[in-house]
C-alpha atoms as a PDB file:
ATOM      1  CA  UNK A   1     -11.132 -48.001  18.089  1.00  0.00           C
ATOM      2  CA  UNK A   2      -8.925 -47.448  21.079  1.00  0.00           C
ATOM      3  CA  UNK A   3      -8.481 -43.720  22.041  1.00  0.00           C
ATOM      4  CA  UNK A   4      -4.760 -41.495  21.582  1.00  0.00           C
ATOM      5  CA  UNK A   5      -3.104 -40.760  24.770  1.00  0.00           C
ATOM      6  CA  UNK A   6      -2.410 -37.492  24.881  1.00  0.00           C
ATOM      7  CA  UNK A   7       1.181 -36.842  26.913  1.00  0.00           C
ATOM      8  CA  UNK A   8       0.584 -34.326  29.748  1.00  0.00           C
ATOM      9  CA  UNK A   9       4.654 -32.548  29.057  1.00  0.00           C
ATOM     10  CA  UNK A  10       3.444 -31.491  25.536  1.00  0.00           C
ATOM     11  CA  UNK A  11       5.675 -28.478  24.751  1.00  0.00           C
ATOM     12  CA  UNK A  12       3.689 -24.980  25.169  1.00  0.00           C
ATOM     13  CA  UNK A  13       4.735 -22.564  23.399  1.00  0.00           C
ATOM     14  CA  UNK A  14       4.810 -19.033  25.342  1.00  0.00           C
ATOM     15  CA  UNK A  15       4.435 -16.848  22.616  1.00  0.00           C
ATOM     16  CA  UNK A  16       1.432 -16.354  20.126  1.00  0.00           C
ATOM     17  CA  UNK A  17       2.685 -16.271  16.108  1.00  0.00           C
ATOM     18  CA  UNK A  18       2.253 -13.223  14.956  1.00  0.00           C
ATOM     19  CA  UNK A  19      -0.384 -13.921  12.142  1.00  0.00           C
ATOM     20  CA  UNK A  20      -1.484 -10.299  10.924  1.00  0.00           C
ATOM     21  CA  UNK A  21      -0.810  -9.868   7.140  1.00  0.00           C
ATOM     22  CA  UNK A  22       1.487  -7.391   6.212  1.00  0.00           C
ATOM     23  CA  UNK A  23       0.533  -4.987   3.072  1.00  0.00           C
ATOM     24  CA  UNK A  24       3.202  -5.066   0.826  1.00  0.00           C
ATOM     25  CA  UNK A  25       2.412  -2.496  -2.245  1.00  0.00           C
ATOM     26  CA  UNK A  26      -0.560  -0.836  -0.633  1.00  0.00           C
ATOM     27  CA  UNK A  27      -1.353   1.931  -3.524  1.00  0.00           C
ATOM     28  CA  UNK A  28      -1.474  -0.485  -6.439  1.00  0.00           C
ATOM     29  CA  UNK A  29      -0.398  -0.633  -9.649  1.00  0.00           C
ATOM     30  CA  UNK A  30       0.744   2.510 -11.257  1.00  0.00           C
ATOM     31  CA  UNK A  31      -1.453   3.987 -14.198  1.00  0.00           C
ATOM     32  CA  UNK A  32       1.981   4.236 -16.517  1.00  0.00           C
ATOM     33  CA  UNK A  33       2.253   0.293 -15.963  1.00  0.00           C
ATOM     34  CA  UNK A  34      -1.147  -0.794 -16.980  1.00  0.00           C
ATOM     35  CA  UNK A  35      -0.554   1.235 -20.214  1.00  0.00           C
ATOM     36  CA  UNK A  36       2.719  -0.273 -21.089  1.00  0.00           C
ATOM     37  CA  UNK A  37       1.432  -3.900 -20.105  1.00  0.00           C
ATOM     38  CA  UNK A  38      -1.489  -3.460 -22.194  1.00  0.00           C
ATOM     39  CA  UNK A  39       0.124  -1.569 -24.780  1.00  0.00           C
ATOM     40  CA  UNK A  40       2.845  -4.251 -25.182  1.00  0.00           C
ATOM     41  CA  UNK A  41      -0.142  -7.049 -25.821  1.00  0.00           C
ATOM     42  CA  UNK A  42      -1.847  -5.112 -28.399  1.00  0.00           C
ATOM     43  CA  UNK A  43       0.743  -4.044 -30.316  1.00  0.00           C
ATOM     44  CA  UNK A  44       2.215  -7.938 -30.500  1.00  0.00           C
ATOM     45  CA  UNK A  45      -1.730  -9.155 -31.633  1.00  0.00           C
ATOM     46  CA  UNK A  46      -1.783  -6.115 -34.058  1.00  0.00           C
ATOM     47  CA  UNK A  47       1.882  -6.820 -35.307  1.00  0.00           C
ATOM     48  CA  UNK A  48       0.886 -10.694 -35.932  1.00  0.00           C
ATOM     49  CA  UNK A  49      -2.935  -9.186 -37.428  1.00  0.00           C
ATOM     50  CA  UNK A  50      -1.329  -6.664 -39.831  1.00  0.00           C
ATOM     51  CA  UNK A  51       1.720  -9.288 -41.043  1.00  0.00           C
ATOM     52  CA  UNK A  52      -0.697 -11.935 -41.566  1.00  0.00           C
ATOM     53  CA  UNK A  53      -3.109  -9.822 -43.960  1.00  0.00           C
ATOM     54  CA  UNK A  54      -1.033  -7.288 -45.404  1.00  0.00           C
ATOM     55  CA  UNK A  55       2.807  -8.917 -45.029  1.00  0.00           C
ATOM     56  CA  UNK A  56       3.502 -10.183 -48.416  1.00  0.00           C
ATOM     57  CA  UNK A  57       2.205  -6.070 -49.623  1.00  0.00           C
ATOM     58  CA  UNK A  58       4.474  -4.345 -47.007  1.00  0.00           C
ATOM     59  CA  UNK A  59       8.125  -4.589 -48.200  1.00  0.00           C
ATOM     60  CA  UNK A  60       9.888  -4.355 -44.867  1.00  0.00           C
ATOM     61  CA  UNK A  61       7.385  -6.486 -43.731  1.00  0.00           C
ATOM     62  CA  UNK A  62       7.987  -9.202 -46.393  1.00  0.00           C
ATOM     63  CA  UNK A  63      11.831  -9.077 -45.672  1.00  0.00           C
ATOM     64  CA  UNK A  64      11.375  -9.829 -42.082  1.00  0.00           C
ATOM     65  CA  UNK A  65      10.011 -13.412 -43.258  1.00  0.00           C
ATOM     66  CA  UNK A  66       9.484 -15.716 -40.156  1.00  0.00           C
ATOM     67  CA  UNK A  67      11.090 -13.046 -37.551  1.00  0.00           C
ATOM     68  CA  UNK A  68       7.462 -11.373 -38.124  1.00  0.00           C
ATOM     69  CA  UNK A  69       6.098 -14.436 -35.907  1.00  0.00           C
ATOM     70  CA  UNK A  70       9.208 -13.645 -32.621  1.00  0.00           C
ATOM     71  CA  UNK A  71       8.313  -9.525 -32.851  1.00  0.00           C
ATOM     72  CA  UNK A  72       4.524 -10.181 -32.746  1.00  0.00           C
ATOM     73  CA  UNK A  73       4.897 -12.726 -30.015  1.00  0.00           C
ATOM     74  CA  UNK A  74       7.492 -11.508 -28.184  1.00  0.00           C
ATOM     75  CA  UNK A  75       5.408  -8.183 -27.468  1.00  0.00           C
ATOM     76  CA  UNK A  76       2.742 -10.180 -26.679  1.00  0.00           C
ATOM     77  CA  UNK A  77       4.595 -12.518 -23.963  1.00  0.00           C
ATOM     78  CA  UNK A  78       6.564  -9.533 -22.479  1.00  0.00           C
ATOM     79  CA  UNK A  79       2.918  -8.088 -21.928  1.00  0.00           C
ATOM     80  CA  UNK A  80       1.742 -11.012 -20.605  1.00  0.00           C
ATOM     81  CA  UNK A  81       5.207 -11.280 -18.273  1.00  0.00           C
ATOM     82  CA  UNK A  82       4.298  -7.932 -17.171  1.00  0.00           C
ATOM     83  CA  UNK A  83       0.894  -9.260 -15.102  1.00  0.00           C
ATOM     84  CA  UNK A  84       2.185 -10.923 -12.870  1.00  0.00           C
ATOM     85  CA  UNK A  85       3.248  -7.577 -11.349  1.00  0.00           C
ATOM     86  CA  UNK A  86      -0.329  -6.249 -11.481  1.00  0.00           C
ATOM     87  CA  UNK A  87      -1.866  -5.455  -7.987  1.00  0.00           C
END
């Protein structure tokens, strides 16, 4: 297999990229956000827990019919939503 030529006017560049990485949140998450992202996905897996075994005794509970299923796993997507900002 025949060899590339390699063209002796290849462009040099004259200055090095800058390739440090740059810190962007360097203290981490906040306490107050782990609490409320955690909080958030318990609540939703409690909300679905308590509506599937006790729903039909709770009347407020009853009334809410399917909506029971968007509260429970809304709470639980916003909490998982709410990772993605986790450092």
């Amino acid at each position: 297999m025949p060899k590339a030529k390699v063209t002796k006017n290849a462009p040099v560049s004259t200055t090095p990229a800058n390739r440090t990485p740059v810190k962007i949140n360097s203290s981490g998450t906040p306490l107050w956000y782990k609490i409320i992202m955690f909080g958030l996905m318990l609540a939703g897996l409690l909300w679905l827990v308590v509506q599937y075994i006790f729903g039909p005794e709770i009347a407020w509970m009853a009334k809410l019919n399917a909506w029971n299923y968007l509260i429970g796993f809304g709470l639980f997507i916003m909490g998982l939503l709410m990772t993605t900002g986790w450092r």
